[in-house]
Protein backbone atom coordinates (compact mmCIF):
# COMPACT_ATOMS: atom_id res chain seq x y z
CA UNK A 1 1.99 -14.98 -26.97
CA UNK A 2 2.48 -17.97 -24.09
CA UNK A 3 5.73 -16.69 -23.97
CA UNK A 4 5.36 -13.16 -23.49
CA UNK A 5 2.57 -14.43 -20.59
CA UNK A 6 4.69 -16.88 -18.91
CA UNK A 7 7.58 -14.36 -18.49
CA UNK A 8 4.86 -11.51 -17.47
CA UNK A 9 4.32 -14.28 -14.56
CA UNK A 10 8.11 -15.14 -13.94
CA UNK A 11 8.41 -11.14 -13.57
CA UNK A 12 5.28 -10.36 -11.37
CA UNK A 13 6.23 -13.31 -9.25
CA UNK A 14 9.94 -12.13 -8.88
CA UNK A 15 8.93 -8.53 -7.90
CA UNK A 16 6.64 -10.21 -5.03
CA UNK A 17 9.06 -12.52 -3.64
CA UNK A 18 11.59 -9.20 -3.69
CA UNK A 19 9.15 -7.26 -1.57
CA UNK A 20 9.44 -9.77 1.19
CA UNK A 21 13.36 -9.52 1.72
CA UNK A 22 14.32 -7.58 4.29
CA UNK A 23 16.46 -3.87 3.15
CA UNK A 24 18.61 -2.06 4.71
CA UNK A 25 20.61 -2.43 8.57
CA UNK A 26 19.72 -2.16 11.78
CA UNK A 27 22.29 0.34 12.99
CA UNK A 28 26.27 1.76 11.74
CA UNK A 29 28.37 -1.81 11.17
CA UNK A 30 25.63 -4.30 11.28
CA UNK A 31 24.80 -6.84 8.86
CA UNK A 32 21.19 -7.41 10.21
CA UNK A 33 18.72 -6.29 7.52
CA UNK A 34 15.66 -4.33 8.31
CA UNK A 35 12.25 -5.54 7.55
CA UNK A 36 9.81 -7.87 8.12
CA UNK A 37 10.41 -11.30 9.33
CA UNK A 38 8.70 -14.27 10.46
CA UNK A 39 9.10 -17.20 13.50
CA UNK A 40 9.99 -20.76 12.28
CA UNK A 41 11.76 -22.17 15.31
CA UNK A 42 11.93 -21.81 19.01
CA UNK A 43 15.01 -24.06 19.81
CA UNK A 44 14.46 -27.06 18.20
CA UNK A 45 10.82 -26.92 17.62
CA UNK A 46 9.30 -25.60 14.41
CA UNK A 47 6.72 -22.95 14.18
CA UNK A 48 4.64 -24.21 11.48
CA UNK A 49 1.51 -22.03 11.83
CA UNK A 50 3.96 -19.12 10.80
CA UNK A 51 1.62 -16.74 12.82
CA UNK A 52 4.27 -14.59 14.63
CA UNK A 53 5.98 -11.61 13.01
CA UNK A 54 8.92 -9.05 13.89
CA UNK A 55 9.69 -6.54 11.90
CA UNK A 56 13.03 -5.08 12.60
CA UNK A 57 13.49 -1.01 12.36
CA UNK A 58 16.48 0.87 10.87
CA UNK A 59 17.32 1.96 14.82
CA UNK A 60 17.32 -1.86 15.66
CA UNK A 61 13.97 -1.38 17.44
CA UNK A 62 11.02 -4.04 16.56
CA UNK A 63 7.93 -4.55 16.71
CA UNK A 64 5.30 -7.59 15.61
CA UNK A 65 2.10 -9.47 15.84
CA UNK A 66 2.84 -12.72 18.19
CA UNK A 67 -0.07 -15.37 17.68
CA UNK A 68 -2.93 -12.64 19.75
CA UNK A 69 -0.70 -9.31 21.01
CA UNK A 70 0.88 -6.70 19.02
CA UNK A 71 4.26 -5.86 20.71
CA UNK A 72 7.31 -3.47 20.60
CA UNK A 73 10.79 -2.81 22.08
CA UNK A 74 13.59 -0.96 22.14
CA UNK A 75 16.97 -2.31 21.35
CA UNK A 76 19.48 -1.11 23.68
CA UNK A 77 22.52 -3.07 22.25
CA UNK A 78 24.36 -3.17 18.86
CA UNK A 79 24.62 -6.19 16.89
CA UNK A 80 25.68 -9.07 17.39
CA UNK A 81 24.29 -8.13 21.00
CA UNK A 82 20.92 -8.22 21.73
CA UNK A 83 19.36 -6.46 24.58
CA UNK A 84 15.84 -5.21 24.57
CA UNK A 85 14.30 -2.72 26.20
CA UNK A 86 11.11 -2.92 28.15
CA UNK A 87 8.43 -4.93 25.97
CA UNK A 88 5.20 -3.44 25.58
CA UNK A 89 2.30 -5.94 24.65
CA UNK A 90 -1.51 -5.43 23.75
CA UNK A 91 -3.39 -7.08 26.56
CA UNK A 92 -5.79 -9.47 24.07
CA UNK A 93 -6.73 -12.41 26.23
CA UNK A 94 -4.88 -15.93 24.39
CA UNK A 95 -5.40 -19.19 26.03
CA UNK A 96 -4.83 -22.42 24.50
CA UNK A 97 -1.72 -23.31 22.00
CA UNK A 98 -1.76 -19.56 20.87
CA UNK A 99 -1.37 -18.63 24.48
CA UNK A 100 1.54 -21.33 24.81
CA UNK A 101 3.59 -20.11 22.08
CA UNK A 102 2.83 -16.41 22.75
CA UNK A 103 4.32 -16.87 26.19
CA UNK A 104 7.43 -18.55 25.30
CA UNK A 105 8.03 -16.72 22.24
CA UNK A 106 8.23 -13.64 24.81
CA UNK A 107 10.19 -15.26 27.02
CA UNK A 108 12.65 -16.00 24.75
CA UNK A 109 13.02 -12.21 23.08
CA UNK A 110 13.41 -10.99 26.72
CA UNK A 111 16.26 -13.00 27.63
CA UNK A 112 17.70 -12.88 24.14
CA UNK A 113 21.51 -11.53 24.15
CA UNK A 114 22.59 -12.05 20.37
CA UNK A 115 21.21 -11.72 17.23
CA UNK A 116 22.74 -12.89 13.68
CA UNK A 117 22.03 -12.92 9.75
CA UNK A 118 23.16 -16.07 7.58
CA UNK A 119 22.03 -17.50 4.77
CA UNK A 120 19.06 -15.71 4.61
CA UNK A 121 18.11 -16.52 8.32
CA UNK A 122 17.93 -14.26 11.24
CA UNK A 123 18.87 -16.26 14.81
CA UNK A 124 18.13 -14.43 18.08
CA UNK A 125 19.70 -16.46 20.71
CA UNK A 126 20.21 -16.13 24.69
CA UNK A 127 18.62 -17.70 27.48
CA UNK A 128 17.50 -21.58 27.54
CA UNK A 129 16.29 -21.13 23.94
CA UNK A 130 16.54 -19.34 20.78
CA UNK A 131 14.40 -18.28 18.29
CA UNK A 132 14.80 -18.82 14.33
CA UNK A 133 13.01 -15.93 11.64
CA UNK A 134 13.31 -16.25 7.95
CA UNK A 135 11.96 -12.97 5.60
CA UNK A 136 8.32 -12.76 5.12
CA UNK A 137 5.14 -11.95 6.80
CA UNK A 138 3.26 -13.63 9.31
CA UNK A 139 0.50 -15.47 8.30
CA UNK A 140 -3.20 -13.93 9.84
């Protein structure tokens, strides 16, 4: 019976985990899965409150929750490029470290040029800075 129990738990746990990874491409030739991903690095600093999330469309558009704003964009260039369109933000008032990170996180999607899949681990890079995702959901 602990058998039958502890694989029930190996099984439930293993469907979970398979609900997180991203499915599908972003577009005809590209290796960047769709899906949900979250922010653990902008540059060299880690993101350890894991509280921004992009979620990547089949027609390479996205759309997330940064630390206070919901946002969207276009993309308007096919993989490994990265071009957004115009970004359009919530207008929730964020001050503080929340504020700090929102802004930057921002600035670093809108002067992003490339975008790559290795290892399980989606880089965006361009700009002074680039930003580091891995497959899961931000947490609230």
């Amino acid at each position: 019976m602990t058998r039958i129990l502890s694989f029930t738990a190996a099984a439930v746990a293993l469907a979970t985990l398979a609900a997180c990874e991203p499915t599908g491409s972003s577009g005809p030739g590209s290796n960047i899965p769709t899906g949900p991903y979250v922010l653990v690095g902008i540059g060299s600093d880690t993101v350890p409150q894991r509280n921004v999330g992009l979620t990547i469309e089949s027609d390479g558009s996205i759309s997330g929750q940064a630390p206070c704003n919901h946002y969207s964009a276009p993309q308007v260039a096919e993989p490994p490029g990265f071009k957004l369109g115009p970004l359009t933000t919530t207008k929730m008032a964020c001050g503080g470290k929340a504020g700090a990170l929102e802004q930057r996180y921002f600035n670093a999607l809108s002067q992003a040029d490339g975008i790559s899949y290795k290892g399980g681990v989606l880089v965006i890079t361009g700009g002074p800075s680039y930003l580091t995702f891995e497959p899961g959901y931000r947490k609230e």
